[in-house]
C-alpha atoms as a PDB file:
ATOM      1  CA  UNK A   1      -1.210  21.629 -23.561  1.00  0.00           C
ATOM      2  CA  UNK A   2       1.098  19.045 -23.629  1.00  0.00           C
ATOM      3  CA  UNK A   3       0.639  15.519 -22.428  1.00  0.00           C
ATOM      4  CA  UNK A   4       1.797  14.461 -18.584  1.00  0.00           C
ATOM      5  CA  UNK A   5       4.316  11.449 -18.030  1.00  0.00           C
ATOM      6  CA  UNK A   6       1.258   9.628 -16.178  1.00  0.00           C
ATOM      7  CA  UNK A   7      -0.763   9.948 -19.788  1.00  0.00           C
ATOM      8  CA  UNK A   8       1.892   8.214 -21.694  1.00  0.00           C
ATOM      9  CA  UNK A   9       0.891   4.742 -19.854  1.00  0.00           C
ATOM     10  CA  UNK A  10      -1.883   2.551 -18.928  1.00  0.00           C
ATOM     11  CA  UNK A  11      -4.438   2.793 -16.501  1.00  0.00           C
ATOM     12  CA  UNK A  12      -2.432  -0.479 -15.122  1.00  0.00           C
ATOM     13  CA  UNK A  13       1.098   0.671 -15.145  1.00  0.00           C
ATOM     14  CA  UNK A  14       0.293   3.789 -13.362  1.00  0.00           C
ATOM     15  CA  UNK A  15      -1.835   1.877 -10.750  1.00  0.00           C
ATOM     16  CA  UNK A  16       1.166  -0.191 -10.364  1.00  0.00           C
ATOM     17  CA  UNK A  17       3.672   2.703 -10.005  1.00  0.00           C
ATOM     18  CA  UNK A  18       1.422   4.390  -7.515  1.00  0.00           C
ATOM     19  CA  UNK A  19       0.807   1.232  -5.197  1.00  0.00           C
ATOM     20  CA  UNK A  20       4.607   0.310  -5.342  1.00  0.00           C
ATOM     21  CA  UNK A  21       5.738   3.980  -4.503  1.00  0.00           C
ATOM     22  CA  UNK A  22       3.115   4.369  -1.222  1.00  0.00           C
ATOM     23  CA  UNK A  23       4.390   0.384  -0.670  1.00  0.00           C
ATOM     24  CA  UNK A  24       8.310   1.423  -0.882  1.00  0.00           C
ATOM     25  CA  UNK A  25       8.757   2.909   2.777  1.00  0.00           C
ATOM     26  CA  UNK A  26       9.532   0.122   5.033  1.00  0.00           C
ATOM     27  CA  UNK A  27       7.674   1.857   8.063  1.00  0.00           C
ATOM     28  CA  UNK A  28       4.434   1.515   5.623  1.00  0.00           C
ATOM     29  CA  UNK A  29       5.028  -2.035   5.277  1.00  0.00           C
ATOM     30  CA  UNK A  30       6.029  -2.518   9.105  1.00  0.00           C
ATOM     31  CA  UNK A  31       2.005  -0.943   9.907  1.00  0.00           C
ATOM     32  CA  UNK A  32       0.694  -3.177   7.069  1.00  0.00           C
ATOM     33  CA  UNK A  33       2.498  -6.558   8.437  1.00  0.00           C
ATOM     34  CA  UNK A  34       1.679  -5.156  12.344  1.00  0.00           C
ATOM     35  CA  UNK A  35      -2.285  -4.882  11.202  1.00  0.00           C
ATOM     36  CA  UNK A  36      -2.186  -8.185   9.603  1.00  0.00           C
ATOM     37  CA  UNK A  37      -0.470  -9.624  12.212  1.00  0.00           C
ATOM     38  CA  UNK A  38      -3.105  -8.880  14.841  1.00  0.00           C
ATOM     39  CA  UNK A  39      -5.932  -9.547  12.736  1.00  0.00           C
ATOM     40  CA  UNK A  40      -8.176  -6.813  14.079  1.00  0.00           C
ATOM     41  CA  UNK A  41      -8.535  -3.151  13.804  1.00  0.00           C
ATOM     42  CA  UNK A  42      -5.559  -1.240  15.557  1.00  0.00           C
ATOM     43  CA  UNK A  43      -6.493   2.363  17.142  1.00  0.00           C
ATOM     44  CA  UNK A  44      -2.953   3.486  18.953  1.00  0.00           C
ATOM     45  CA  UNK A  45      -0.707   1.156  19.318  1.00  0.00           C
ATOM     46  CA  UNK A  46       1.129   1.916  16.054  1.00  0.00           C
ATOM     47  CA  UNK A  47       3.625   4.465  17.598  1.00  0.00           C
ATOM     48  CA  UNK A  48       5.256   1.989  20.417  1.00  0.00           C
ATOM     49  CA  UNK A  49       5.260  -1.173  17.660  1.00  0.00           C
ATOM     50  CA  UNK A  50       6.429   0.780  15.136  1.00  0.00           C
ATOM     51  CA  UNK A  51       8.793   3.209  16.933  1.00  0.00           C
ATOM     52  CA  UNK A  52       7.640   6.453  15.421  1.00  0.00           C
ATOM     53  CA  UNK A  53       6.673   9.588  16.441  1.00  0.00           C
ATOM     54  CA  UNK A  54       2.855   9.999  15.989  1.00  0.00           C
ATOM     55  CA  UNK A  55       3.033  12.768  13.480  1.00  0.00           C
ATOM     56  CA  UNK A  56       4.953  10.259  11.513  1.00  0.00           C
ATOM     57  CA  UNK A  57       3.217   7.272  11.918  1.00  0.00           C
ATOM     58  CA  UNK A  58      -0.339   9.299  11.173  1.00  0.00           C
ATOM     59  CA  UNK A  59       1.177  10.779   7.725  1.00  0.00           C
ATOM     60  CA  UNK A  60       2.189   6.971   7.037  1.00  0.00           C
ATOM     61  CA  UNK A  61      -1.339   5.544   7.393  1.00  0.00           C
ATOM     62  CA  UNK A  62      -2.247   8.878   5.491  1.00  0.00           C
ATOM     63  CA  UNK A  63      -0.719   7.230   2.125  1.00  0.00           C
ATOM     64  CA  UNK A  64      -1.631   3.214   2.831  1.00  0.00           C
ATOM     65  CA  UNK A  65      -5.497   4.796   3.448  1.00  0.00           C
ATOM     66  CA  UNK A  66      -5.171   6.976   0.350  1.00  0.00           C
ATOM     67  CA  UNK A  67      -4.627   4.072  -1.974  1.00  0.00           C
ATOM     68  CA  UNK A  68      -7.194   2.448   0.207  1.00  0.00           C
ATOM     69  CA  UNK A  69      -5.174  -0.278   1.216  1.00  0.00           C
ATOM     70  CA  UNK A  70      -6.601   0.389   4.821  1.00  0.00           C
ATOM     71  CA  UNK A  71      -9.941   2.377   6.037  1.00  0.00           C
ATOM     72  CA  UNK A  72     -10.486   3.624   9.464  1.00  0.00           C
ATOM     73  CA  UNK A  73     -13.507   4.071  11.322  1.00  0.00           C
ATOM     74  CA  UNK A  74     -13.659   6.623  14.246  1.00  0.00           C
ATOM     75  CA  UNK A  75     -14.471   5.269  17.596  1.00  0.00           C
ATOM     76  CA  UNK A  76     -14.368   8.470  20.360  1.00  0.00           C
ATOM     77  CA  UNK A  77     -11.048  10.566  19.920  1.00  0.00           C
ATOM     78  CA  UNK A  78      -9.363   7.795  17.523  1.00  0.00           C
ATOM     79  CA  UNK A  79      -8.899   6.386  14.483  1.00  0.00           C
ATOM     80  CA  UNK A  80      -9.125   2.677  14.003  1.00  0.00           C
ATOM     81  CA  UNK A  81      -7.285   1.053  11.110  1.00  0.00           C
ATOM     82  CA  UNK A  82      -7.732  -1.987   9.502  1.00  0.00           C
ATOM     83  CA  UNK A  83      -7.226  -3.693   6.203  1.00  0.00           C
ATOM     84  CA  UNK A  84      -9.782  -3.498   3.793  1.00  0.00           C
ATOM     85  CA  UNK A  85     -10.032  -6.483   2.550  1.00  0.00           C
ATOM     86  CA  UNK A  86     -11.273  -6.102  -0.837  1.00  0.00           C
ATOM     87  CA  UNK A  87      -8.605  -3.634  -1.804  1.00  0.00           C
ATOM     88  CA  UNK A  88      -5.906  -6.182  -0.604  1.00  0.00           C
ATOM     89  CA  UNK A  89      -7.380  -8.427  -2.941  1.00  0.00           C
ATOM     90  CA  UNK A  90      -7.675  -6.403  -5.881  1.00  0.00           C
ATOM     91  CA  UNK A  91      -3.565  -5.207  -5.323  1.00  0.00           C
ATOM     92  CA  UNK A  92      -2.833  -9.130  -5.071  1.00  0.00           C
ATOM     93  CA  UNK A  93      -4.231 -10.269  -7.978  1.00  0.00           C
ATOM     94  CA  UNK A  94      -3.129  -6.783  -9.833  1.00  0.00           C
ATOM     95  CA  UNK A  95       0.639  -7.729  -8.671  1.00  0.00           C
ATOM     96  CA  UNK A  96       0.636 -11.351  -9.210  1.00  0.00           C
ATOM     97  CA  UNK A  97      -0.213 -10.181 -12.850  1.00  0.00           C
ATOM     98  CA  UNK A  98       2.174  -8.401 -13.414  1.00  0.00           C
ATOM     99  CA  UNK A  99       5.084 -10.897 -11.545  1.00  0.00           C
ATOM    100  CA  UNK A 100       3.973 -13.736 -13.458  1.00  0.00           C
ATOM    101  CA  UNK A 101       4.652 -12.541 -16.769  1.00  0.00           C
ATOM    102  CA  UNK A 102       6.535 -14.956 -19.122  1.00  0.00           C
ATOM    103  CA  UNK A 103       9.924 -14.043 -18.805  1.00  0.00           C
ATOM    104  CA  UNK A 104      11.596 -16.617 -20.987  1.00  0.00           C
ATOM    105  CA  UNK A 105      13.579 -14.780 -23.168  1.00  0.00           C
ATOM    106  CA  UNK A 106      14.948 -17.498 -25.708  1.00  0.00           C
ATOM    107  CA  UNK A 107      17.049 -14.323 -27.467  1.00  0.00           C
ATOM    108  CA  UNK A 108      19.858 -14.535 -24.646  1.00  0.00           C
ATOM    109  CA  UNK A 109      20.960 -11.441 -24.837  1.00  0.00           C
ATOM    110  CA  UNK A 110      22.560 -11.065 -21.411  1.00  0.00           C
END
């Protein structure tokens, strides 16, 4: 059987691609910056800050907690978000890698 696109690169540049792709929906980063913002865990309030319907909003932190960017914990008949922490940290570090590669290209040829 043949070989997949994801096989034909790193371990890094697919963890890249797959970060960046659940990252590129600005509603995603909206609930990221809203959770950071309040510095706590958020259990509802996501639909009337954000402006979505819940369905949409709920498939949303569906991709940020399946690249475990946040967790949730359930408290009665909700979900509370939050960052986890450690998670952030590793995605920093993996991005600031790969932004802060020497780009000096002495062979102008552009």
């Amino acid at each position: 059987m043949g070989l997949t696109k994801t096989e034909k690169f790193t371990d890094t540049q697919n963890n890249i691609a797959q970060i960046a792709k659940v990252l590129g929906h600005p509603a995603r980063i909206a609930i990221l910056q809203h959770i950071i913002k309040i510095d706590q865990c958020i259990c509802g309030d996501l639909v009337d800050e954000i402006g979505l319907a819940q369905p949409t909003i709920s498939q949303h932190l569906k991709e940020l907690k399946n690249i475990g960017i946040i967790k949730g914990n359930i408290e009665g008949t909700s979900v509370c978000y939050c960052i986890n922490q450690e998670k952030w940290t590793d995605i920093t570090t993996l991005f600031t890698s790969f932004l802060n590669q020497n780009t000096n290209n002495t062979n102008s040829c552009c």
